[in-house]
N, C-alpha and C. Protein backbone atom coordinates (compact mmCIF):
# COMPACT_ATOMS: atom_id res chain seq x y z
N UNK A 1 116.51 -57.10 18.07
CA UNK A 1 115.49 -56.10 17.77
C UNK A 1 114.36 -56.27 18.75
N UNK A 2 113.91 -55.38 19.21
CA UNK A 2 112.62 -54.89 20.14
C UNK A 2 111.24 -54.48 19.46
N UNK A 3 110.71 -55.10 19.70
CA UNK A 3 109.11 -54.49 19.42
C UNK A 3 108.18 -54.12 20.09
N UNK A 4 108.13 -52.89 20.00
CA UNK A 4 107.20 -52.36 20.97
C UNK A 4 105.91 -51.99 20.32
N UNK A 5 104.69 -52.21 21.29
CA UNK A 5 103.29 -51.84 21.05
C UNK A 5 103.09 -50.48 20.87
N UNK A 6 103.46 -49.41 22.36
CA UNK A 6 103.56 -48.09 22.02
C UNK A 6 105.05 -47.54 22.76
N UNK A 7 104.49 -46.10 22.36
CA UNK A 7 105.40 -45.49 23.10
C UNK A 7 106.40 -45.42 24.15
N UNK A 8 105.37 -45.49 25.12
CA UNK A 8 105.43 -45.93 26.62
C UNK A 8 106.32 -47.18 26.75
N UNK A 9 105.82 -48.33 25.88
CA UNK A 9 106.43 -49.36 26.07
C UNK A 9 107.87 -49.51 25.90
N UNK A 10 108.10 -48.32 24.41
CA UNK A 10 109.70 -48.26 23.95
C UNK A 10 110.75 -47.09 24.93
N UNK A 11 109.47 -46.87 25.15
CA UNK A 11 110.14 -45.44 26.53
C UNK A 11 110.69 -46.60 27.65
N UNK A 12 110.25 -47.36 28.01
CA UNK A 12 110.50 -48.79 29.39
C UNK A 12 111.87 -49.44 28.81
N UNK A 13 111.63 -50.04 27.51
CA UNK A 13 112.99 -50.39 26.71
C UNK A 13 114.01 -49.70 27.10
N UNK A 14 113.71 -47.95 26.29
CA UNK A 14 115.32 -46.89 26.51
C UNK A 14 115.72 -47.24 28.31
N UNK A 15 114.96 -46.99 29.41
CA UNK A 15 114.62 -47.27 30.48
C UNK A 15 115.94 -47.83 30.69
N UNK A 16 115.90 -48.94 30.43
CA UNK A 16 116.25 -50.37 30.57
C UNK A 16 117.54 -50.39 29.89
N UNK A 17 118.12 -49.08 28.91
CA UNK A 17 119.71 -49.27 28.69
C UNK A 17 119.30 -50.19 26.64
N UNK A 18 118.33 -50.24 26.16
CA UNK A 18 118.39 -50.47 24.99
C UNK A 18 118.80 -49.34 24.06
N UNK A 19 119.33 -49.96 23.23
CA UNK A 19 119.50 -48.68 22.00
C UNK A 19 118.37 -48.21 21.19
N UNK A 20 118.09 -47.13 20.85
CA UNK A 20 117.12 -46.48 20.70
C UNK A 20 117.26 -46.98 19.07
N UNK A 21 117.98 -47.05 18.01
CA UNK A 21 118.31 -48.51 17.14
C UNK A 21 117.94 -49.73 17.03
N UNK A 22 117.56 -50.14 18.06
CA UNK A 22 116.90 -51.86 18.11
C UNK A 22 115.74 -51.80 18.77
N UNK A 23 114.78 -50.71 18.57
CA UNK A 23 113.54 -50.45 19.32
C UNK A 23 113.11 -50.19 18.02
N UNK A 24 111.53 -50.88 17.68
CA UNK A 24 110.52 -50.48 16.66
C UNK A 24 109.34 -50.20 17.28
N UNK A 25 108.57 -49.25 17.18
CA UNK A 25 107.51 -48.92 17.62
C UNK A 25 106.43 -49.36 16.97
N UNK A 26 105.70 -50.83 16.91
CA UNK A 26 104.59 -51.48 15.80
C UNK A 26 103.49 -50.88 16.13
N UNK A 27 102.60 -50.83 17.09
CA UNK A 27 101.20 -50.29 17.38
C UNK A 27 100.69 -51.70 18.35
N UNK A 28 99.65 -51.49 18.47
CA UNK A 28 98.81 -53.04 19.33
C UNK A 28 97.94 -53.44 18.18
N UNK A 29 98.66 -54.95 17.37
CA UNK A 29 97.93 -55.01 16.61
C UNK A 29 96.36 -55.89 16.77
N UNK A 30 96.39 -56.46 18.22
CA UNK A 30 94.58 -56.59 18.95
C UNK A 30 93.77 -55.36 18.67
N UNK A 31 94.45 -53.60 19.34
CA UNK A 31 93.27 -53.08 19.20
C UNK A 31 93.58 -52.47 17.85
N UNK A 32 94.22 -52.51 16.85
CA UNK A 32 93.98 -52.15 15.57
C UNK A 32 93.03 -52.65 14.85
N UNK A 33 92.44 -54.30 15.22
CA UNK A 33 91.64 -55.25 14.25
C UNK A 33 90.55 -54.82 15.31
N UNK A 34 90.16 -54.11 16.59
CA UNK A 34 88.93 -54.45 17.43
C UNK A 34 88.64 -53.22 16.32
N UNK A 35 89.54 -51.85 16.09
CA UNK A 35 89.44 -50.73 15.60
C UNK A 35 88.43 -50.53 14.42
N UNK A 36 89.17 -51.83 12.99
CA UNK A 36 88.84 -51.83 11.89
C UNK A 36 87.90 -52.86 11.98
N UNK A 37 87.29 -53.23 12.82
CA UNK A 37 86.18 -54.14 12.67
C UNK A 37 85.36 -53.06 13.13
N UNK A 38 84.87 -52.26 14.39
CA UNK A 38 84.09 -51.49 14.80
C UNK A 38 83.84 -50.27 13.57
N UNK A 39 85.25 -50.02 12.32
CA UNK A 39 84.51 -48.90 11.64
C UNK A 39 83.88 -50.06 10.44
N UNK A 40 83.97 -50.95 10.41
CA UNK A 40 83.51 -51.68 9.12
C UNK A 40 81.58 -51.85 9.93
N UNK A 41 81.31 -52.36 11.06
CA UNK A 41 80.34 -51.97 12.06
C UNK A 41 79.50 -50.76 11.62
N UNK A 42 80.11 -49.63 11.89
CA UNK A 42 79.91 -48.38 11.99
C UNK A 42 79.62 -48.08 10.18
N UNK A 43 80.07 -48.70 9.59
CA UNK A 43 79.58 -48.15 8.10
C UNK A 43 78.11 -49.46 7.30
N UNK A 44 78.18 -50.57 8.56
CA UNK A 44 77.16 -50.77 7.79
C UNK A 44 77.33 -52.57 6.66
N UNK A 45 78.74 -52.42 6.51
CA UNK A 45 79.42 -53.74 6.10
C UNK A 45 80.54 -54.78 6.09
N UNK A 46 80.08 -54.77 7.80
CA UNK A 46 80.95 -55.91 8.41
C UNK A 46 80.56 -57.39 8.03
N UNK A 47 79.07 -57.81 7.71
CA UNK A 47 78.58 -59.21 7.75
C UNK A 47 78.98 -59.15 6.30
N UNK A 48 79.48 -58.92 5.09
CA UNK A 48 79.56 -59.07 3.71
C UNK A 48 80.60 -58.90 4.06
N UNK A 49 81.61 -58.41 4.33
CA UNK A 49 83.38 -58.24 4.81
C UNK A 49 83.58 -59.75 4.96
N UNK A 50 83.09 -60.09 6.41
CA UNK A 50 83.26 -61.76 6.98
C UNK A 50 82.62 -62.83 6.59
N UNK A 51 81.60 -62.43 5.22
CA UNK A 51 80.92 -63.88 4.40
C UNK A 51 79.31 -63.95 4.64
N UNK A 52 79.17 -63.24 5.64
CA UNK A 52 77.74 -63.40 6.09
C UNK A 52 76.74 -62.49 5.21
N UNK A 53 75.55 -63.64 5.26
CA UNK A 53 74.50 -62.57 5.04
C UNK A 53 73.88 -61.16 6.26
N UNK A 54 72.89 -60.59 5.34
CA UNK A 54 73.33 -59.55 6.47
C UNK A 54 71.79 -59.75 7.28
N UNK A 55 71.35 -60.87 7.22
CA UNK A 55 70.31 -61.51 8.50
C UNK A 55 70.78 -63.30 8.36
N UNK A 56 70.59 -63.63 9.75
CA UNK A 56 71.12 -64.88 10.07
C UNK A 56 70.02 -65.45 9.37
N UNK A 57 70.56 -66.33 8.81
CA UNK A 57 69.43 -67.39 8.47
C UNK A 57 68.45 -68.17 9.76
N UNK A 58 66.99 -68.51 9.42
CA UNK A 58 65.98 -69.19 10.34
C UNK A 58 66.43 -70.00 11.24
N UNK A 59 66.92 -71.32 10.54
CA UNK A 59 67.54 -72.28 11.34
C UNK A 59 67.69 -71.85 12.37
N UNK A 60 67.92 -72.85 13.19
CA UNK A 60 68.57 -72.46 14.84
C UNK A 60 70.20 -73.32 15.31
N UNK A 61 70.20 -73.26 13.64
CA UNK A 61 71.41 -73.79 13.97
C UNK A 61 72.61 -73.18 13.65
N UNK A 62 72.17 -71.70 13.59
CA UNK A 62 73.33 -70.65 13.55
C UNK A 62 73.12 -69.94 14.39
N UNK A 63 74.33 -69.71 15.30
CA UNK A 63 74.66 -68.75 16.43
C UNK A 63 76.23 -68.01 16.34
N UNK A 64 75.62 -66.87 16.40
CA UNK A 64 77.31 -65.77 16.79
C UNK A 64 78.26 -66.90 18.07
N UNK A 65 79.40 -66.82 17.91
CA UNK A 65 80.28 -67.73 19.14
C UNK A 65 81.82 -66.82 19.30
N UNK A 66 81.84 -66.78 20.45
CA UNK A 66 82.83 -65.77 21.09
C UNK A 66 83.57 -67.05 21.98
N UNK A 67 84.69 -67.42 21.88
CA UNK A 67 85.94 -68.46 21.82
C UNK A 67 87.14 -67.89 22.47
N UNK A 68 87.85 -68.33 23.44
CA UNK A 68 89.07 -67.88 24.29
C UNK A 68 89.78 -69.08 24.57
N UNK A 69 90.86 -69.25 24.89
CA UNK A 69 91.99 -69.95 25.27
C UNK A 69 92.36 -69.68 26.34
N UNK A 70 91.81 -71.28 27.24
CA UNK A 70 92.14 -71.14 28.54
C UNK A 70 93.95 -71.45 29.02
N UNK A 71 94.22 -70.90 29.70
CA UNK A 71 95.78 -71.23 30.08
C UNK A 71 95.33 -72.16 31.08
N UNK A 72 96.73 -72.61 30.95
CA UNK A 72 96.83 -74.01 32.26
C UNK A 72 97.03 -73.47 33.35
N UNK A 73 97.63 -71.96 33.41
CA UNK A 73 97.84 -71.17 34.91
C UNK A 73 96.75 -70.69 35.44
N UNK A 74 95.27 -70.38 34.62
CA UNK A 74 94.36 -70.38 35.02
C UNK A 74 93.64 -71.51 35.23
N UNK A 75 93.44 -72.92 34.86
CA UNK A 75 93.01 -74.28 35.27
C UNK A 75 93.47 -73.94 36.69
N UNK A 76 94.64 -74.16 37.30
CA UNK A 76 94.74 -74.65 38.21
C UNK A 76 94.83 -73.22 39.44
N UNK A 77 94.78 -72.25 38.96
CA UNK A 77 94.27 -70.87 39.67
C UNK A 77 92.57 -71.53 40.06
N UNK A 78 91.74 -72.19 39.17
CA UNK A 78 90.33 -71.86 39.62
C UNK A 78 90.33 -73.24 40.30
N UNK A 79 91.29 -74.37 40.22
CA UNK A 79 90.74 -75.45 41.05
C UNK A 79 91.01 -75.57 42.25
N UNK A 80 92.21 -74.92 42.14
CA UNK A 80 92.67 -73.98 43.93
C UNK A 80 91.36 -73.56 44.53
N UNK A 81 90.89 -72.83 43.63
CA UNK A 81 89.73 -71.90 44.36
C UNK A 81 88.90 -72.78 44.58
N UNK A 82 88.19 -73.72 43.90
CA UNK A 82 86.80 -74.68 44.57
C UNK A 82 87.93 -75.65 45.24
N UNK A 83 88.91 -76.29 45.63
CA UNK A 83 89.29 -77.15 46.60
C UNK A 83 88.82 -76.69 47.75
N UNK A 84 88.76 -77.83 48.66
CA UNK A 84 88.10 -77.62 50.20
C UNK A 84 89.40 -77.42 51.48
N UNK A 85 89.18 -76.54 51.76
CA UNK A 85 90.51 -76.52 53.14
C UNK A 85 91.98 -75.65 52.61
């Protein structure tokens, strides 16, 4: 079985000699959650959705944090780049 994001993608599959039978068309489920977070945004109650109050507390010891996963093909893509020669 095949899973495809969109269309296009299951259109590349048929392409490719798959059976139009072992192709599912799921959606992109990244921009479905960027989707339903921006209308939860847009109405007003996203910080009570995810636990939060809806002003950060004083402290300074709460900050918003935006987190990625570096690949090892990029480690050694950027140490290429600062090596000398």
């Amino acid at each position: 079985m095949h899973f495809a994001a969109t269309d296009w993608a299951a259109a590349n599959l048929f392409a490719e000699g798959v059976p139009a039978d072992r192709v599912a068309v799921t959606g992109n489920t990244g921009i479905d959650a960027v989707l339903y977070v921006r209308d939860r945004l847009e109405q007003g109650n996203c910080t009570a959705w995810i636990g939060l109050s809806s002003t950060p507390p004083a402290s300074s010891s709460w900050s918003p944090l935006t987190a990625a996963r570096v690949l090892e093909k990029d480690l050694s893509i950027s140490a290429r780049a600062r090596a000398p020669g």
